[in-house]
Protein backbone atom coordinates (compact mmCIF):
# COMPACT_ATOMS: atom_id res chain seq x y z
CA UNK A 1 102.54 87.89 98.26
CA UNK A 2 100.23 90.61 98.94
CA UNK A 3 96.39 90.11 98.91
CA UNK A 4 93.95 92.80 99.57
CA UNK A 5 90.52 91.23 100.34
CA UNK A 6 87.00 93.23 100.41
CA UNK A 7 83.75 93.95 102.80
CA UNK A 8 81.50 93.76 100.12
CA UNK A 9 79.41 90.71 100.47
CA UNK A 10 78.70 90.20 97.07
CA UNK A 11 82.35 90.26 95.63
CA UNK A 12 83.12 90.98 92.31
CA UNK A 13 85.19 89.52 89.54
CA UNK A 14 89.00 88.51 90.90
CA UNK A 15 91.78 90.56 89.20
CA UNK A 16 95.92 89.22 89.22
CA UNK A 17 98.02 92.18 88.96
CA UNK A 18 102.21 90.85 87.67
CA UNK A 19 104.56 93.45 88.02
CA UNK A 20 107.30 94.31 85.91
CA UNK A 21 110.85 93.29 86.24
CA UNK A 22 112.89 94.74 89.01
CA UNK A 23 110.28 96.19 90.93
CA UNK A 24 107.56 94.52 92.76
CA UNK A 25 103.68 94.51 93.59
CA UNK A 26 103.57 97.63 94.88
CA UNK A 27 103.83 98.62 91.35
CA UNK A 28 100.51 98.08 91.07
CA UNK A 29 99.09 100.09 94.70
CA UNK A 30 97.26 102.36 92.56
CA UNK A 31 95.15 100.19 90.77
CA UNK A 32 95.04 97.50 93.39
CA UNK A 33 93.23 100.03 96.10
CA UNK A 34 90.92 101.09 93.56
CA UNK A 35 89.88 98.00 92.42
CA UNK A 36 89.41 96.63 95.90
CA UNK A 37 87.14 99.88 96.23
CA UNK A 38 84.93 98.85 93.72
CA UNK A 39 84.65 95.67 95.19
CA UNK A 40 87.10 93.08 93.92
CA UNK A 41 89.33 90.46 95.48
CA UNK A 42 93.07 91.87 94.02
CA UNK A 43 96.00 89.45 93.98
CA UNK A 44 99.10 90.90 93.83
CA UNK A 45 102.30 89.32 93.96
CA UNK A 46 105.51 89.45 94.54
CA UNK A 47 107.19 87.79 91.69
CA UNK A 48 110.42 85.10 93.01
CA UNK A 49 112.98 86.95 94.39
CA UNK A 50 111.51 90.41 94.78
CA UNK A 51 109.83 92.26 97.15
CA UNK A 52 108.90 89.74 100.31
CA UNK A 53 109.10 86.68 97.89
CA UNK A 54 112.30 84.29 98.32
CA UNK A 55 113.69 83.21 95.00
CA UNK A 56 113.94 79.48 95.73
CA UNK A 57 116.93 77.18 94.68
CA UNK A 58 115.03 75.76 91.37
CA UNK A 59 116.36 76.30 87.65
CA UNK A 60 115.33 79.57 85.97
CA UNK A 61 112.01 78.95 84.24
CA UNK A 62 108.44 81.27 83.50
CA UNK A 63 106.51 77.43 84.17
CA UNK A 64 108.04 77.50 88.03
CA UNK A 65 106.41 81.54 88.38
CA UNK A 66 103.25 80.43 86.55
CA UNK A 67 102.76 77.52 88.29
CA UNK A 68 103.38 79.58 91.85
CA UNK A 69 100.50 81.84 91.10
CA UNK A 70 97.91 78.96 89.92
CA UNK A 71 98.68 77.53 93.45
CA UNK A 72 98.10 80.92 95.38
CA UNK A 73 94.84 81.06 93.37
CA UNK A 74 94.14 77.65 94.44
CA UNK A 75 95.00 78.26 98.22
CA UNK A 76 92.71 80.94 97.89
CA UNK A 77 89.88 79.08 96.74
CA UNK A 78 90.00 81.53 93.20
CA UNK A 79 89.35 79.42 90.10
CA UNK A 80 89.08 82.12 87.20
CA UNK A 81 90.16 85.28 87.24
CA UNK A 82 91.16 88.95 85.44
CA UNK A 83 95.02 88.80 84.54
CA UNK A 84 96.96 92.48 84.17
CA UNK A 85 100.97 91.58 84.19
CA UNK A 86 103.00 94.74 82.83
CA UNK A 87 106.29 93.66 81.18
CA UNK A 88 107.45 90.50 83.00
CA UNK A 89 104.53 89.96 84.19
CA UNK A 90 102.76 89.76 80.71
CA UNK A 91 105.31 86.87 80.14
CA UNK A 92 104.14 85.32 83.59
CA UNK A 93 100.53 85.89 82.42
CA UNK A 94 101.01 84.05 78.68
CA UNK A 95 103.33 81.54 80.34
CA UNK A 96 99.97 81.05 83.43
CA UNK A 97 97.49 80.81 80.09
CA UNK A 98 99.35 78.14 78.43
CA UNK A 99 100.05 75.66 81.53
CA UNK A 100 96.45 76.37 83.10
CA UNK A 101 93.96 77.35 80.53
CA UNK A 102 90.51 78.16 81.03
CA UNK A 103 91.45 80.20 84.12
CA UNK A 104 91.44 83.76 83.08
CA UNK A 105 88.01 85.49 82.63
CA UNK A 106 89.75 88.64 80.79
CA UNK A 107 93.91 90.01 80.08
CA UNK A 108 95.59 92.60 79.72
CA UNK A 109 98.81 92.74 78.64
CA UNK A 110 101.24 95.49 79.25
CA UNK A 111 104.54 96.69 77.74
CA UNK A 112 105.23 92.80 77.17
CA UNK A 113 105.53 90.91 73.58
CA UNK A 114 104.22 87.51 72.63
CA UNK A 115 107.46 86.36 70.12
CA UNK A 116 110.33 84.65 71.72
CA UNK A 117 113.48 86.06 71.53
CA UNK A 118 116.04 86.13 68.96
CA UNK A 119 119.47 85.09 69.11
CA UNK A 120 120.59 88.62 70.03
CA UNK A 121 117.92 89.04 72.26
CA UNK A 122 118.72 86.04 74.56
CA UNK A 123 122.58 86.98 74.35
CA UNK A 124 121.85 90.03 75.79
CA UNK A 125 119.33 88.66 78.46
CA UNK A 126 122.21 86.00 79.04
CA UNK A 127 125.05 88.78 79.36
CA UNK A 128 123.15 90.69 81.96
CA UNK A 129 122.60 87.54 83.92
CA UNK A 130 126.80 86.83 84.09
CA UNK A 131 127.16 90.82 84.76
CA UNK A 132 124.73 90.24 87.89
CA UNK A 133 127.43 87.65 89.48
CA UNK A 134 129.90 90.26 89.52
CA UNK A 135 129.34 92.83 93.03
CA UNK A 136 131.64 95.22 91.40
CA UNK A 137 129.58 95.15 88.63
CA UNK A 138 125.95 94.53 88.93
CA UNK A 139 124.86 98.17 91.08
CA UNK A 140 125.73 99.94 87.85
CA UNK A 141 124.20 97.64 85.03
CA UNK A 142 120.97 97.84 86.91
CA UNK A 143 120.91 101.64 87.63
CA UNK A 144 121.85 102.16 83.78
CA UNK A 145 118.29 100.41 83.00
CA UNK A 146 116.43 102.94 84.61
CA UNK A 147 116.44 105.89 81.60
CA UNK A 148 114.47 103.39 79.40
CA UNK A 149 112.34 101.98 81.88
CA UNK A 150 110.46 105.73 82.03
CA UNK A 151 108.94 107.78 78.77
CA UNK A 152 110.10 110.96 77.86
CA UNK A 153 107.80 112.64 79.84
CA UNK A 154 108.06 110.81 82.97
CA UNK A 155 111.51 112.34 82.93
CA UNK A 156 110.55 115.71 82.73
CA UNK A 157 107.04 115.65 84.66
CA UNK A 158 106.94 112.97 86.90
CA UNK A 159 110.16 112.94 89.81
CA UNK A 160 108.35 111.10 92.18
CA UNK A 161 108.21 108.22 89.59
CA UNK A 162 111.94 108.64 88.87
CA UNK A 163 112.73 108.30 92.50
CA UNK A 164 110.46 105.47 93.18
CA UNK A 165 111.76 103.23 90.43
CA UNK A 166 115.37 104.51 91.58
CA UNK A 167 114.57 103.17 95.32
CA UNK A 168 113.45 99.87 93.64
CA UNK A 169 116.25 99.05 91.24
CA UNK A 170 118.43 99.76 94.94
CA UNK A 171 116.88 97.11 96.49
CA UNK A 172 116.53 94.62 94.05
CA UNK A 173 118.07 91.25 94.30
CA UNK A 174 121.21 90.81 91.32
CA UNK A 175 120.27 86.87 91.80
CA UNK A 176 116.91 87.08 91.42
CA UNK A 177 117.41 89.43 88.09
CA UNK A 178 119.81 87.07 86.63
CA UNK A 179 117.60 84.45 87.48
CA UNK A 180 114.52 86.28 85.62
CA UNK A 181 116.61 86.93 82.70
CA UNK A 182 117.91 83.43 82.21
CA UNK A 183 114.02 82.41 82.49
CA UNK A 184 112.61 85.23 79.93
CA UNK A 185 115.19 84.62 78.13
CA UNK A 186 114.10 80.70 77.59
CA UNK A 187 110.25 81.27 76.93
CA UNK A 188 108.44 80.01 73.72
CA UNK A 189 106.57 82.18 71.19
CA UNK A 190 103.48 82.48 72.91
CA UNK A 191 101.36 83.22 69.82
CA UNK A 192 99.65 80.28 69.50
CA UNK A 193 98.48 80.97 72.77
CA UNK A 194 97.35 84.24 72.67
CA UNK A 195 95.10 82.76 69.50
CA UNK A 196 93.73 80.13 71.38
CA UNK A 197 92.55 82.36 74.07
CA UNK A 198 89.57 83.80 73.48
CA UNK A 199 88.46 86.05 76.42
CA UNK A 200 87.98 90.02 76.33
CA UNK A 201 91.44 91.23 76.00
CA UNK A 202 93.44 94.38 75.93
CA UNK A 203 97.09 94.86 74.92
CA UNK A 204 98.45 98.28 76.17
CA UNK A 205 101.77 100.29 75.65
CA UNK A 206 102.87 103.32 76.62
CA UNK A 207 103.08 105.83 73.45
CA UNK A 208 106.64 106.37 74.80
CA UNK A 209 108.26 103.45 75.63
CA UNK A 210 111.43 102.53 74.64
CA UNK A 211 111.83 99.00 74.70
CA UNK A 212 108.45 97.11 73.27
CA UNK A 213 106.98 98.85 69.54
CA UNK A 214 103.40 99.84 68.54
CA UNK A 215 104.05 97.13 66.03
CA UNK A 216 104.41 94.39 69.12
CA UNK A 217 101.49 95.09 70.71
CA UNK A 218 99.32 94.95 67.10
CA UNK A 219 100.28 92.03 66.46
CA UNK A 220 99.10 90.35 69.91
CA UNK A 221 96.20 92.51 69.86
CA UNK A 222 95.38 90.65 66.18
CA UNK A 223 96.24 87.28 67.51
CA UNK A 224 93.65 87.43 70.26
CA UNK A 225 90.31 86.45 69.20
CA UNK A 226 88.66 89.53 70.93
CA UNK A 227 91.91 92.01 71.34
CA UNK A 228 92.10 95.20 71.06
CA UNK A 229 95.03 97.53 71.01
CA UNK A 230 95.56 100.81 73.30
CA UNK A 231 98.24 103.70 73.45
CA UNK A 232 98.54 105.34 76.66
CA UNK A 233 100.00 109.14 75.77
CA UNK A 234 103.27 110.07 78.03
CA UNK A 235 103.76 107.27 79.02
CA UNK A 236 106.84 104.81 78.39
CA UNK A 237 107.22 100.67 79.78
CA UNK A 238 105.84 101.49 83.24
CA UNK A 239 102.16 102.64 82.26
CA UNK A 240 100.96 101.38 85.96
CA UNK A 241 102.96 104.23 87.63
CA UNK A 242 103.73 106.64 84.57
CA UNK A 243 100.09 106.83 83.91
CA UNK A 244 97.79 105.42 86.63
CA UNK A 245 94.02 106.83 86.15
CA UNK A 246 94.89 105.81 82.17
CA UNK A 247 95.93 102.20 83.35
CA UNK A 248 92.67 101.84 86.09
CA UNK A 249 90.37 102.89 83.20
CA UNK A 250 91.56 100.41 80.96
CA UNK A 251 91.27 97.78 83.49
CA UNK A 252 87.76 99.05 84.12
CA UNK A 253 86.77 99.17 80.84
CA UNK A 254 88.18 95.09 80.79
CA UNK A 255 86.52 94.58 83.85
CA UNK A 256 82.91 95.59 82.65
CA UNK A 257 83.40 93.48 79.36
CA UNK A 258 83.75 90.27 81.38
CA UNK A 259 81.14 90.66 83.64
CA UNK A 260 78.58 91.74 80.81
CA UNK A 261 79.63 88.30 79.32
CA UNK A 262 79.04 86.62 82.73
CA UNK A 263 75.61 88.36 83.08
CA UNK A 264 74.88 87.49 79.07
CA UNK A 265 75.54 83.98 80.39
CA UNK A 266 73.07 83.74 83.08
């Protein structure tokens, strides 16, 4: 769990940045030093299982990783705050809104969708998880994710991406993706959530990504009262590191919408 705190002794408004399966919070360094520069208090964390977080011995489920972060918040004496989660992480977000409501000031969601799965959907999800079991097996079915994880032009302008998400999906735990899968793979349609939250709100994809449609994000963008829908150009699920000053702005531009609420409020 990574925090980075500020000087500035008038703080600003608390942001969660949830990183994106298989990697971790350093996903999100870009943003996260940016935002601290501009004075607010960034939590960051790492996810069960990856990066310095230990995956724990309870049953896959999106209410245990939800109900981690509302107690970090908690410990750190943060009752409302921004939520970005890219991916994952937008399922950790949705899954934090519906168990703790009335605790996010503004979202984004990233390269995530709102629908449950389908039965072919959480087959798949399910088949990974039994692959991950198998040492012979699992180094290969995670390296063969990392084409679609990155946009066209990632792959042809961007190395130092490719090579940091190729250092990640080395390091990464097999138990802790089978155990993410098997969780994802259980959520509910969080549409009726998204509905019922009605907070500035931004859903983002990458113009190039692969695995979540234009047509996903619309329709989350519509079910949120105050949503609005963005396409980042060149880049594909990983917008965060594919297309960083893009992905800062938009959590600017979020940023400024809650506090002129908060300020219309006073």
């Amino acid at each position: 769990m990574t925090t980075y705190a500020t000087t500035h002794t008038a703080p600003g408004v608390p942001v969660v940045l949830l990183h994106a399966l298989s990697l971790d919070s350093s996903m999100w360094d870009a943003q996260r030093y940016a935002l601290v520069r501009r004075g607010h208090p960034v939590v960051a964390p790492d996810q069960r299982g990856f990066g310095t977080s230990p995956l724990g011995d309870g049953p896959p489920s999106l209410d245990t990783v939800a109900d981690d972060l509302a107690r970090d918040l908690d410990r750190r004496g943060i009752d409302r705050a921004v939520l970005a989660g890219v991916s994952m992480g937008g399922y950790v977000a949705m899954e934090f809104l519906r168990r703790h409501p009335g605790r996010a000031l503004g979202l984004a969601l990233m390269s995530t969708r709102a629908e449950a799965d389908d039965e072919a959907a959480r087959a798949g999800r399910e088949g990974f998880a039994a692959l991950m079991a198998d040492p012979a097996k699992a180094r290969a079915v995670i390296e063969s994710t990392a084409p679609r994880l990155v946009g066209a032009t990632t792959h042809s302008e961007r190395p130092q991406v490719q090579a940091r998400l190729r250092a990640a999906l080395a390091g990464v735990s097999p138990a802790a993706l089978a155990w993410t899968q098997r969780a994802i793979a259980a959520r509910a349609d969080a549409t009726d959530v998204l509905r019922a939250t009605d907070i500035p709100a931004v859903v983002i994809t990458g113009a190039e990504d692969e695995l979540v449609s234009s047509a996903d994000a619309r329709a989350m963008a519509e079910a949120l009262p105050r949503g609005r829908q963005v396409v980042i150009p060149g880049s594909g699920h990983l917008p965060p590191l594919e297309a960083p000053a893009a992905t800062l702005a938009e959590l600017d531009a979020l940023i400024a919408e809650v506090v002129a609420e908060q300020e219309k409020a006073r």
